[in-house]
Protein backbone atom coordinates (compact mmCIF):
# COMPACT_ATOMS: atom_id res chain seq x y z
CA UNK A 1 -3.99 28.72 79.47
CA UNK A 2 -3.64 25.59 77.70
CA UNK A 3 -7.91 24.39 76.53
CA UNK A 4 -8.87 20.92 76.97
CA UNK A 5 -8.96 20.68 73.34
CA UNK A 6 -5.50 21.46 72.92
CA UNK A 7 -4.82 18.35 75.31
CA UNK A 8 -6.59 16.45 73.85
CA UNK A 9 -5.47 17.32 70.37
CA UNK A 10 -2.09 16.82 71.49
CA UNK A 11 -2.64 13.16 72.74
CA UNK A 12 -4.42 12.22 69.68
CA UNK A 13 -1.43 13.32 67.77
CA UNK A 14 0.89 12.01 69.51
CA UNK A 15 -0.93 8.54 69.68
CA UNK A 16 -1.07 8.91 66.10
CA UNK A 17 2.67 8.70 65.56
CA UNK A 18 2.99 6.50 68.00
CA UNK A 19 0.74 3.99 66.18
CA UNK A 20 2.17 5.02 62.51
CA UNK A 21 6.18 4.23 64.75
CA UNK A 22 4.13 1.40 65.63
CA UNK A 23 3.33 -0.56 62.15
CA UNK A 24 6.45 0.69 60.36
CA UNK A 25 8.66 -0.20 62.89
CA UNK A 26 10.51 3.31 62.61
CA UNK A 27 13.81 3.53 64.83
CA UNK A 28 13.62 6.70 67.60
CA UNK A 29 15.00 9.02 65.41
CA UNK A 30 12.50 8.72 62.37
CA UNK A 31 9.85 9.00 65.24
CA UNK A 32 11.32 11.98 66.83
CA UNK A 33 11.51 13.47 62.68
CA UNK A 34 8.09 12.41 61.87
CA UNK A 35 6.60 14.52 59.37
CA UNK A 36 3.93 14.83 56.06
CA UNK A 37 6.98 13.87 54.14
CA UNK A 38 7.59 10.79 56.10
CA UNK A 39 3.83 9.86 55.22
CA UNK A 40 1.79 10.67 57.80
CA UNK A 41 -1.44 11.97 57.13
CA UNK A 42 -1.72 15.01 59.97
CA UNK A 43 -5.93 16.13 59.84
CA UNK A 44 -6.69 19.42 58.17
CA UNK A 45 -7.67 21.11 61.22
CA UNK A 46 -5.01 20.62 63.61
CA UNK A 47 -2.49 23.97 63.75
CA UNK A 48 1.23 22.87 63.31
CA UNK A 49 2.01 26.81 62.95
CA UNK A 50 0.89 27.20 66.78
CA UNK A 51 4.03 29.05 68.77
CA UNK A 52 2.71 26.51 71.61
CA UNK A 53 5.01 23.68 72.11
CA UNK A 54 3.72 20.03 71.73
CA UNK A 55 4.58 17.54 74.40
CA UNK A 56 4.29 14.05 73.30
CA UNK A 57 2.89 11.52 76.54
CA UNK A 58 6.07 9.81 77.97
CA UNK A 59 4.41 8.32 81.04
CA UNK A 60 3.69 4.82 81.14
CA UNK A 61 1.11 3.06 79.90
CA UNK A 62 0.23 1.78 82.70
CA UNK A 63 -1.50 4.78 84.63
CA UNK A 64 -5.22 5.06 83.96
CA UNK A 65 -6.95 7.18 81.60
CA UNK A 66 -7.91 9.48 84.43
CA UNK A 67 -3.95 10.53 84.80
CA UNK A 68 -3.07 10.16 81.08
CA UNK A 69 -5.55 12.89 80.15
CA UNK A 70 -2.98 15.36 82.09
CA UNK A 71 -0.72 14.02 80.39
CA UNK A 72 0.87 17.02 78.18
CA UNK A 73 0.74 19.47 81.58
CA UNK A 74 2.47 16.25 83.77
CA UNK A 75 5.21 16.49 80.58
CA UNK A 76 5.83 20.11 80.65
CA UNK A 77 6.23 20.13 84.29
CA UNK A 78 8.94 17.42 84.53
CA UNK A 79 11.08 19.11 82.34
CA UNK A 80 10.63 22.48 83.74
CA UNK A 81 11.68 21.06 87.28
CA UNK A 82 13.61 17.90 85.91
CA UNK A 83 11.14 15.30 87.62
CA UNK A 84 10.84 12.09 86.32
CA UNK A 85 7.22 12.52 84.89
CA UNK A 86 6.14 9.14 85.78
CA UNK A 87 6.86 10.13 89.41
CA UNK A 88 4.23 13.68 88.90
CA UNK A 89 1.74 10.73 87.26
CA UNK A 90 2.09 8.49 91.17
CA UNK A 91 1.72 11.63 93.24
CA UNK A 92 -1.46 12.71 91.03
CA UNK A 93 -2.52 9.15 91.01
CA UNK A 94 -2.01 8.79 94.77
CA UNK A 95 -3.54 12.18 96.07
CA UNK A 96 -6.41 12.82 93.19
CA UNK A 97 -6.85 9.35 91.36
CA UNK A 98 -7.27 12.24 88.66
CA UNK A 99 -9.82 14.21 89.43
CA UNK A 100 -8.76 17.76 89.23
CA UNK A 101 -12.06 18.27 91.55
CA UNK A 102 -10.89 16.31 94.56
CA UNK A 103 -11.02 17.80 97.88
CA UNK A 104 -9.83 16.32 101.12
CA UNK A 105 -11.76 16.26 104.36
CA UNK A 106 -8.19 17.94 105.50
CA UNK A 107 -8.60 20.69 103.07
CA UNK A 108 -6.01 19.77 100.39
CA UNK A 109 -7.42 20.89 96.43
CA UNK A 110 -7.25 19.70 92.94
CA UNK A 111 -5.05 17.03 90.75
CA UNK A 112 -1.94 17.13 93.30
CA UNK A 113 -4.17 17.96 96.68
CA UNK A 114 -2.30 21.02 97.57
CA UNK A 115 -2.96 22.66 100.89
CA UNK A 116 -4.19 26.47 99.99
CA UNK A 117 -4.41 29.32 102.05
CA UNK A 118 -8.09 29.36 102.83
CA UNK A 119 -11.27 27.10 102.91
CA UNK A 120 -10.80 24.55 105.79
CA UNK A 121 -6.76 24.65 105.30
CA UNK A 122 -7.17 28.21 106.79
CA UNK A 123 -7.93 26.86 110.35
CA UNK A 124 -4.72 25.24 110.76
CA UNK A 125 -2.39 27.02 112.94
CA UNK A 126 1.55 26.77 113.41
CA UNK A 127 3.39 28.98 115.82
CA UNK A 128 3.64 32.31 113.69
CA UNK A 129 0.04 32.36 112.54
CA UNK A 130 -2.02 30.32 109.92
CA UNK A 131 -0.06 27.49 108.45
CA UNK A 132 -1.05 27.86 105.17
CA UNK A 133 -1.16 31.82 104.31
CA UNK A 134 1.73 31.39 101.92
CA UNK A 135 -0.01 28.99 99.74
CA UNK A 136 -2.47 29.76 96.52
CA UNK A 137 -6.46 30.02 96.70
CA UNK A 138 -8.77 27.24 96.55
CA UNK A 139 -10.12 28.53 93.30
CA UNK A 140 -6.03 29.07 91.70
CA UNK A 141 -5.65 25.15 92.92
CA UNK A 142 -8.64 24.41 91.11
CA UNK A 143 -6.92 25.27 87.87
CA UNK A 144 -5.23 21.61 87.15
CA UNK A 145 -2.52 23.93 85.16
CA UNK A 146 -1.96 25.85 88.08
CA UNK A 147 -2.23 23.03 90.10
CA UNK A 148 0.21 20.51 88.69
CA UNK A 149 2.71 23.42 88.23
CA UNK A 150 2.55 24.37 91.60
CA UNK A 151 2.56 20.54 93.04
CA UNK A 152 5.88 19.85 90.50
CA UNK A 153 7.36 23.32 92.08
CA UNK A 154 6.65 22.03 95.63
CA UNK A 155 8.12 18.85 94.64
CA UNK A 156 11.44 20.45 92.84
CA UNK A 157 11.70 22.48 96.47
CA UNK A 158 11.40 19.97 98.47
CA UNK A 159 14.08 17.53 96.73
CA UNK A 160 16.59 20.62 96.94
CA UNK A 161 16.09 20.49 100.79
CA UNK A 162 16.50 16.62 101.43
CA UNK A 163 18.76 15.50 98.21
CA UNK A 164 16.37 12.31 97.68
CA UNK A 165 13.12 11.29 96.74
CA UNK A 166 11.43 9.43 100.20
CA UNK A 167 12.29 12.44 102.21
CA UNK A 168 10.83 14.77 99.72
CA UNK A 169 7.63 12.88 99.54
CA UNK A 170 7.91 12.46 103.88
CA UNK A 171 7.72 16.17 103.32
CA UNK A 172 5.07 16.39 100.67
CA UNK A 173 2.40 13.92 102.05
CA UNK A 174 0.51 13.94 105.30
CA UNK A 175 2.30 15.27 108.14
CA UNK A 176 1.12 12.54 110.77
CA UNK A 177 1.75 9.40 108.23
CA UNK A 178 5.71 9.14 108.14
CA UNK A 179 6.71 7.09 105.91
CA UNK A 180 3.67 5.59 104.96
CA UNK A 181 2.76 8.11 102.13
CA UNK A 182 6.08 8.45 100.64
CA UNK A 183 6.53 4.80 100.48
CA UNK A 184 2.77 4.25 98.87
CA UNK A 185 4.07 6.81 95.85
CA UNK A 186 7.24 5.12 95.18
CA UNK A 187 5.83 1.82 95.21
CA UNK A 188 3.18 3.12 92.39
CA UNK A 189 5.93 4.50 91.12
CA UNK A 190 8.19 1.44 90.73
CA UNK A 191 4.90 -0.98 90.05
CA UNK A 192 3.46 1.58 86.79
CA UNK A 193 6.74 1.64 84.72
């Protein structure tokens, strides 16, 4: 499990090259091949021997704080499911503003409001049985690792079945909305880049 530290270690680093890029003016490649031997000063206590990989922040600029501190786990889970990340960053800024403590009156949980199998989400019934009973816990959709993995899966799924992104999001979002929601993400989408 990745510690906040290590997130936040990893932004600090990487907004560290970023700024050093920054006032030298350094093409893509001499950022990509930033090193100590390209001058830049790396503190004493951060572990480059770590067999954890390092995901620099790609998303835009734009998003608040509140979704660029998940930044490194929005990262990983793009390229695992080959979502544009900035697209992860408008669904979690859409259903959670953030806050991997959100919880819906409907019953959704955490960063990407997934519906899980129990809590108020257990009450809702389909024609086989619970809804839900396939999903994770509450307290597993808690986890924002867990949570944005499972959200990025979902999403990855759910583009497989309709071939484009406003269908996938129709799918994603509130049942009883339409349109609506997946139209509200794309348009954050479009309006952060």
């Amino acid at each position: 499990m990745i510690s906040i530290q290590k997130i936040f270690l990893g932004v600090i680093l990487g907004s560290l090259i970023l700024i050093f890029a920054a006032t030298r003016l350094l093409s893509p490649s001499e950022i990509v091949s930033a090193s100590p031997e390209k001058n830049i000063e790396i503190p004493s206590n951060i572990n480059l021997s770590s067999n954890e990989t390092t995901y620099f922040c790609t998303i835009s600029s734009r998003y608040p704080v509140e979704i660029q501190h998940w930044c490194e786990l929005i990262i990983k889970n793009a390229e695992t499911y080959s979502i544009e990340p900035n697209l992860i960053a408008a669904v979690m800024l859409q259903e959670s503003g953030g806050n991997k403590n959100a919880y819906s009156n409907s019953g959704a949980v955490g960063l990407m409001q997934i519906m899980p199998k129990d809590g108020i989400a257990e009450n809702f019934m389909c024609i086989n049985g619970p809804c839900f009973s396939n999903r994770p816990t509450m307290e597993e959709l808690f986890n924002p690792e867990f949570n944005i993995e499972y959200g990025s899966r979902m999403l990855n799924n759910l583009y497989g079945k309709y071939g484009n992104w406003r269908d996938t999001l129709r799918a994603y979002g509130p049942m009883d909305v339409g349109y609506q929601y997946a139209d509200i993400v794309l348009s954050i989408f479009e309006n952060y880049q």
